[in-house]
C-alpha atoms as a PDB file:
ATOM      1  CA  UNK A   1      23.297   4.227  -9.293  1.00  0.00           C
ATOM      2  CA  UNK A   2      21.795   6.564 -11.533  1.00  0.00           C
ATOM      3  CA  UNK A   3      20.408   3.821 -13.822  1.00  0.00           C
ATOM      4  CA  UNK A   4      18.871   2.384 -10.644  1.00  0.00           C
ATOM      5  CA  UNK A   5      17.199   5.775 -10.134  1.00  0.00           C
ATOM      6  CA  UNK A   6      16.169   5.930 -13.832  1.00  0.00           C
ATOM      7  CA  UNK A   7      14.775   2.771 -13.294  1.00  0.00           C
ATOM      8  CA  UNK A   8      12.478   3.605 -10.703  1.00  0.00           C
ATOM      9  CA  UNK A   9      11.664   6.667 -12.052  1.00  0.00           C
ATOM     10  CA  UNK A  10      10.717   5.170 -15.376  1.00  0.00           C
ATOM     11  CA  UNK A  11       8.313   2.425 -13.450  1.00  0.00           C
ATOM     12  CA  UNK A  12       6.878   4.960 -11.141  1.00  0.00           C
ATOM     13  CA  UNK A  13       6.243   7.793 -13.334  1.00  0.00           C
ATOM     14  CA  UNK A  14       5.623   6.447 -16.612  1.00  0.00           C
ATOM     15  CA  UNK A  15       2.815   3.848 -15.828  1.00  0.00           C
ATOM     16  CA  UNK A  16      -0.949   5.195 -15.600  1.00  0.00           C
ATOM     17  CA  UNK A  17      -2.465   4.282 -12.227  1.00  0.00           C
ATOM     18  CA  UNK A  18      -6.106   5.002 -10.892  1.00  0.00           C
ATOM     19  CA  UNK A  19      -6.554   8.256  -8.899  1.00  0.00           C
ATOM     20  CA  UNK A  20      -6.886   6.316  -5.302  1.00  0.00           C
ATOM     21  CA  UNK A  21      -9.923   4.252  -5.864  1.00  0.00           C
ATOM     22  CA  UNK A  22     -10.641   0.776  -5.223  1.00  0.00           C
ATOM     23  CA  UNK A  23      -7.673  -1.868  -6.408  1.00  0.00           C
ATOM     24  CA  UNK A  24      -8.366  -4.967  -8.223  1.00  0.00           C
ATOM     25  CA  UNK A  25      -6.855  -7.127 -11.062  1.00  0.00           C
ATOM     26  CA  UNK A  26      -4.356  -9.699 -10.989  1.00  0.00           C
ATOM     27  CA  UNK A  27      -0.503  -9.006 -11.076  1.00  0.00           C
ATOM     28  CA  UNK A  28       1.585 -10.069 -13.960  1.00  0.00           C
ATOM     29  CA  UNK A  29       5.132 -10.592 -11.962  1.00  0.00           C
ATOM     30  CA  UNK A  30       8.174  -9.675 -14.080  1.00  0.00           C
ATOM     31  CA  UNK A  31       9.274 -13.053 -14.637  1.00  0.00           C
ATOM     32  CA  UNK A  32       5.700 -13.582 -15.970  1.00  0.00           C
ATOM     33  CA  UNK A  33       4.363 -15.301 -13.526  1.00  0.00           C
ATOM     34  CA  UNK A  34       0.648 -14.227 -12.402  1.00  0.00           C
ATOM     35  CA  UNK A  35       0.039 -13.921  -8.592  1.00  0.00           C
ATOM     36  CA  UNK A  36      -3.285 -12.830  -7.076  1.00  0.00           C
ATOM     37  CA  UNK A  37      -2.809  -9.503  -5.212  1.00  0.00           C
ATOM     38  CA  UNK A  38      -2.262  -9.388  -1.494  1.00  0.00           C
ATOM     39  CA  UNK A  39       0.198 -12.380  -1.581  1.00  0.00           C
ATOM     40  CA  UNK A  40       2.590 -11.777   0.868  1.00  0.00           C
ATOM     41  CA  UNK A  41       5.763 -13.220   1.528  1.00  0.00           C
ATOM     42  CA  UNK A  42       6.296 -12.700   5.091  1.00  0.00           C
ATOM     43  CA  UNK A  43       5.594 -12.916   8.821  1.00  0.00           C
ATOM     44  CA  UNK A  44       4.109 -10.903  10.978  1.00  0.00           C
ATOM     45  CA  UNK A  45       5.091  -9.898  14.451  1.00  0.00           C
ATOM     46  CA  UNK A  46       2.416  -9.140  17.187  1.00  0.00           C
ATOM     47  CA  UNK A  47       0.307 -10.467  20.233  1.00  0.00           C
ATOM     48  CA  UNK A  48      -2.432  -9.394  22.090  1.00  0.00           C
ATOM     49  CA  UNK A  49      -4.643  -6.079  21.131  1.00  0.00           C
ATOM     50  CA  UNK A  50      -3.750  -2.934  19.572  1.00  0.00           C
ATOM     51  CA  UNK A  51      -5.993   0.157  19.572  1.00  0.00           C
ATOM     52  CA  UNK A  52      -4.837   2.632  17.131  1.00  0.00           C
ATOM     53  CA  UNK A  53      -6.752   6.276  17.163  1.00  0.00           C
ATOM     54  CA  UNK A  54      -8.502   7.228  13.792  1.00  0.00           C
ATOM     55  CA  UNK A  55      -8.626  10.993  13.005  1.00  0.00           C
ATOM     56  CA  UNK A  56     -12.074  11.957  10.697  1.00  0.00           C
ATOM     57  CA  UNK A  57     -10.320  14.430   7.265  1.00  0.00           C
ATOM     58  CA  UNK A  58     -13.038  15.021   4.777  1.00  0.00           C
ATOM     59  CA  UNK A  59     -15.351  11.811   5.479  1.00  0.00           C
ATOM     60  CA  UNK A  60     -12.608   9.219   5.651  1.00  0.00           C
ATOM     61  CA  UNK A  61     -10.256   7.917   8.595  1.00  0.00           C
ATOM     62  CA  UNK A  62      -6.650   7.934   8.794  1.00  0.00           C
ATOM     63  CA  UNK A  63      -4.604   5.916  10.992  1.00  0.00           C
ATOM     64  CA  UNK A  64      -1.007   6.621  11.362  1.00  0.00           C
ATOM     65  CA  UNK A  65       1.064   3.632  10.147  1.00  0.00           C
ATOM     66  CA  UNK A  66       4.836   3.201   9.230  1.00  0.00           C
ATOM     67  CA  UNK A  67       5.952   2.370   5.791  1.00  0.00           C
ATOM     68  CA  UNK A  68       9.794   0.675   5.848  1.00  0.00           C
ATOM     69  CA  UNK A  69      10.663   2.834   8.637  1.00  0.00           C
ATOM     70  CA  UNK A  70       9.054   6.322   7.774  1.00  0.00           C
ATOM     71  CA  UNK A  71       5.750   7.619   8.927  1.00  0.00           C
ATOM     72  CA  UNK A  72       2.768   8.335   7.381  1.00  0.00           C
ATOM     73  CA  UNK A  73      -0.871   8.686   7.724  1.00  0.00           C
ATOM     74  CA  UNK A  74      -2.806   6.830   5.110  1.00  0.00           C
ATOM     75  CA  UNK A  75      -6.666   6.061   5.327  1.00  0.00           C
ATOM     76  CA  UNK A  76      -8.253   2.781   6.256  1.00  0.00           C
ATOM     77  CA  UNK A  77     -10.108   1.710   3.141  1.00  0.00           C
ATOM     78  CA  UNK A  78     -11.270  -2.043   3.306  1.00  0.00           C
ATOM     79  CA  UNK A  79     -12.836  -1.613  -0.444  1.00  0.00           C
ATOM     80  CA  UNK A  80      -8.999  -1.121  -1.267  1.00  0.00           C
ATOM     81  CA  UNK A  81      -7.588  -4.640  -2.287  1.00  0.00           C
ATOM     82  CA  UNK A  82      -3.785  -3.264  -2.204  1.00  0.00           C
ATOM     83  CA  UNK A  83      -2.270  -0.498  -0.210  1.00  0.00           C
ATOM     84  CA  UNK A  84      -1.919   2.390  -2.662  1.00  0.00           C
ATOM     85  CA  UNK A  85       0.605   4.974  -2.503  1.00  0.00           C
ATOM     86  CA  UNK A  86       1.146   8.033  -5.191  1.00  0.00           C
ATOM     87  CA  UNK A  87       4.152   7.980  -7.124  1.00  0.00           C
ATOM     88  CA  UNK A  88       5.465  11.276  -4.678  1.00  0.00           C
ATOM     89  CA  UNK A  89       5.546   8.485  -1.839  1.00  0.00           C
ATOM     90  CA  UNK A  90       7.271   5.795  -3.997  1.00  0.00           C
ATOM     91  CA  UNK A  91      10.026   8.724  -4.871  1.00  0.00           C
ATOM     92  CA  UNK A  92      10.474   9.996  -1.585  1.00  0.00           C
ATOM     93  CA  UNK A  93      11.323   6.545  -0.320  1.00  0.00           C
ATOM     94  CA  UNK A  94      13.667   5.687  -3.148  1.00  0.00           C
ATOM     95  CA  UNK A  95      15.330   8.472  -2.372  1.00  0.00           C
ATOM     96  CA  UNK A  96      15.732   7.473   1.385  1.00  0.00           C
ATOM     97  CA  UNK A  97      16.849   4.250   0.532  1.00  0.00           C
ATOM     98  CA  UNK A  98      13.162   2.751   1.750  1.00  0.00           C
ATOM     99  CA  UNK A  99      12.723   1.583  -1.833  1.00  0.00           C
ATOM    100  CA  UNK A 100      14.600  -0.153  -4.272  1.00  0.00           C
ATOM    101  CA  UNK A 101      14.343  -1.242  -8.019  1.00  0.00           C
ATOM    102  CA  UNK A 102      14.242  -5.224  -6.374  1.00  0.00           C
ATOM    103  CA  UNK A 103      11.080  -4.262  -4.460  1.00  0.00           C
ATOM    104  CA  UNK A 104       9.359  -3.794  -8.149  1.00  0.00           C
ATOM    105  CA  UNK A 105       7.526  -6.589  -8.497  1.00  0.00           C
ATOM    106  CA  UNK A 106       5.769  -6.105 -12.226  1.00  0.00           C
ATOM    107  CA  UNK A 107       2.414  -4.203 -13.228  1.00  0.00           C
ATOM    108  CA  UNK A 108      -1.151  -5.037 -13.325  1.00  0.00           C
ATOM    109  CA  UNK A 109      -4.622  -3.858 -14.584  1.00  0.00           C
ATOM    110  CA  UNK A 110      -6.704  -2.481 -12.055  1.00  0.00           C
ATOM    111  CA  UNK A 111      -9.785  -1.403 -11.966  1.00  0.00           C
ATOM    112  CA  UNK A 112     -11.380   1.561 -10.429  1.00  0.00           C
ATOM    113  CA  UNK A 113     -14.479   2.780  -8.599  1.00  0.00           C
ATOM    114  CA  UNK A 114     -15.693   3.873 -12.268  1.00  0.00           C
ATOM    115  CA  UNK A 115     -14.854   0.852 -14.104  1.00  0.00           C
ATOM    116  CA  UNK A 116     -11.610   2.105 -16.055  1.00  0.00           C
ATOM    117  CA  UNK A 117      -8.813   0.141 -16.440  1.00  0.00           C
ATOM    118  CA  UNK A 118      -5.554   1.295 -15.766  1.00  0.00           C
ATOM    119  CA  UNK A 119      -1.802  -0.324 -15.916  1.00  0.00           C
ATOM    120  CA  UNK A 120      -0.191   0.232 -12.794  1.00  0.00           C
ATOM    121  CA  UNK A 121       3.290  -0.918 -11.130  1.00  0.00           C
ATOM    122  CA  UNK A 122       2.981  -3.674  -7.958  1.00  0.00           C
ATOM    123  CA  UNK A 123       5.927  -3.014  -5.727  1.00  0.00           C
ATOM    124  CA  UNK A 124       6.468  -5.265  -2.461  1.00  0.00           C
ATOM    125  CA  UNK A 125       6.696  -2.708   0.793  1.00  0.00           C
ATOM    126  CA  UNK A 126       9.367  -4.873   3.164  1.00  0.00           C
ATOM    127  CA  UNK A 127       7.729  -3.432   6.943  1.00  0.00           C
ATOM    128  CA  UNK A 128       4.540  -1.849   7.680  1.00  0.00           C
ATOM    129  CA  UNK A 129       3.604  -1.077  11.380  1.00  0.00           C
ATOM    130  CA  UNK A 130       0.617  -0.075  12.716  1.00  0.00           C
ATOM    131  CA  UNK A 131       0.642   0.275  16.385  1.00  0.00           C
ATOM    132  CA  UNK A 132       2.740  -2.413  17.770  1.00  0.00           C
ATOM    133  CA  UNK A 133       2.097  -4.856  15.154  1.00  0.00           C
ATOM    134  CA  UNK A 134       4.037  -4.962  12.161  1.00  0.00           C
ATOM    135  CA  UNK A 135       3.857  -7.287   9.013  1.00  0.00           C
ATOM    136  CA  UNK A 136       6.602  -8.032   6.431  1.00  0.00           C
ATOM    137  CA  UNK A 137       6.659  -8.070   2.913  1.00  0.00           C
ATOM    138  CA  UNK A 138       3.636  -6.646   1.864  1.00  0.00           C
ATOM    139  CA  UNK A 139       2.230  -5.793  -2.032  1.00  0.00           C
ATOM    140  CA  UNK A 140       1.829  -2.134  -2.620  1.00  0.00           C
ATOM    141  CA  UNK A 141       0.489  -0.327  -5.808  1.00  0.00           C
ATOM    142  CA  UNK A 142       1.884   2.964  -7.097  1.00  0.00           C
ATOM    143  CA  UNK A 143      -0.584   5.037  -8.618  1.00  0.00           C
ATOM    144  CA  UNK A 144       0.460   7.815 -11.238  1.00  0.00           C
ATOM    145  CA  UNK A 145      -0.864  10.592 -10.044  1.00  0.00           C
ATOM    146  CA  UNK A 146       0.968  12.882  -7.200  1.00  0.00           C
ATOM    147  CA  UNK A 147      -1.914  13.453  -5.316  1.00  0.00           C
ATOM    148  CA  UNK A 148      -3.179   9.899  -4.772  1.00  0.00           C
ATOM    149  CA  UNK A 149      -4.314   9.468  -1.315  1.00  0.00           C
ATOM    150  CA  UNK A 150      -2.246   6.746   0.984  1.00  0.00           C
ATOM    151  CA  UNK A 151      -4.755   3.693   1.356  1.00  0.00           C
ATOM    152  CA  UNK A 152      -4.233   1.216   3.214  1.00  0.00           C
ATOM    153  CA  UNK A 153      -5.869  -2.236   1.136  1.00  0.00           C
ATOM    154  CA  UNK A 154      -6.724  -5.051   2.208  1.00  0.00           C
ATOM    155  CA  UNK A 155      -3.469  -6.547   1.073  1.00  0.00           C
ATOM    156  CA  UNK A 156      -2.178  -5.716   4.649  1.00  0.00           C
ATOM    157  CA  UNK A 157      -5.551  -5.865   6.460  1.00  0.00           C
ATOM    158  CA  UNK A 158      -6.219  -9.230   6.369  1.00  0.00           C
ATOM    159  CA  UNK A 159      -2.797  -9.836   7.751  1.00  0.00           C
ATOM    160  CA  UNK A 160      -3.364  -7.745  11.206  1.00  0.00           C
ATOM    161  CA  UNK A 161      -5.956 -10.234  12.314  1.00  0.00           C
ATOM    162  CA  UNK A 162      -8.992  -9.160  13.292  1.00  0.00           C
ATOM    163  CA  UNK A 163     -10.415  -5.874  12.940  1.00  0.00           C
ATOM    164  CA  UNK A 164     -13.183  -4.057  14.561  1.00  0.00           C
ATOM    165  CA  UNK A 165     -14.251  -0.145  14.803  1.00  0.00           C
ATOM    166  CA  UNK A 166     -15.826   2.074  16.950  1.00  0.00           C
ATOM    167  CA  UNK A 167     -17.084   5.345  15.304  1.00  0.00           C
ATOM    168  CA  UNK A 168     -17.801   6.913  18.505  1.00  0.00           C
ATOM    169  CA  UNK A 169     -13.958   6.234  19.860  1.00  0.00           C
ATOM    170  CA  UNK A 170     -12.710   7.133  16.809  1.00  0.00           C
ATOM    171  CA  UNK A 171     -10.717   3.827  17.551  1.00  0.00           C
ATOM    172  CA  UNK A 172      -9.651   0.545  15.314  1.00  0.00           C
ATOM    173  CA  UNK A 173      -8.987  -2.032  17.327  1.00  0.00           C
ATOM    174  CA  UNK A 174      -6.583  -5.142  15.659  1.00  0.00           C
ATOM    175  CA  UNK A 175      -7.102  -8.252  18.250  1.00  0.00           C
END
């Protein structure tokens, strides 16, 4: 167990990430094999329409989703090609058993909203829900950097469907 946690630890920590910007690069899986980001796995499970409540913090939104069973609130950034999580997040849920060393997936090079180029580790979340809709086996990064803002990337957007806003609702509504 403990070289399980070192492990993690070692991925999580040791890797440079981007401080929460924009994701993109390609993903160099440990096995070698290069996968465009956002390739998921899974399924999904949902019907009909969702509205989900956005709450305004500093100029973004945040919706509340659920990450392999825990909550959070991350914000909705469609310039995000991968949902983006600090390494605090990846921690906490290796330490609840969320998160293990077979959901690390490999590293890639991503580039942020100033043009550097950072390593960072790809890690495959098994459930997010938002709402009543939930998708399986999604591609996360985890960014170096313990206070990274939660975004939630297009790597899980485009698998909710369709996707419309209304600013003066303060609603997202997933059809």
């Amino acid at each position: 167990m403990s070289r399980i946690i070192f492990y993690i630890i070692t991925v999580v920590l040791l890797l440079p990430g981007c401080s929460g910007c924009s994701k993109s690069g390609r993903i160099k899986k440990s096995d070698g094999d290069i996968v465009s980001p956002g390739t998921n796995t899974g399924s999904r499970k949902f019907s009909g329409r969702t509205i989900v409540k956005m709450v305004k913090d500093n100029g973004v939104y945040k919706i509340p989703v659920t990450v392999n069973g825990v909550s959070m609130e991350f914000i909705f950034d469609t310039g995000a090609g991968l949902i983006s999580i600090s390494n605090v997040e990846a921690s906490y849920l290796y330490k609840q058993g969320k998160l293990t060393k077979d959901d690390v997936i490999g590293t890639a090079n991503f580039i942020d909203a100033n043009g550097d180029i950072s390593v960072g580790t790809i890690i495959s979340l098994k459930e997010i829900t938002i709402g009543n809709r939930t998708i399986y086996n999604v591609q996360a990064s985890v960014v170096d950097n313990s206070i990274a803002p939660l975004l939630m990337g297009q790597s899980a957007l485009e698998n909710f469907g369709k996707i419309s806003i209304d600013y003066k609702r303060s609603e997202i509504t997933f059809e």
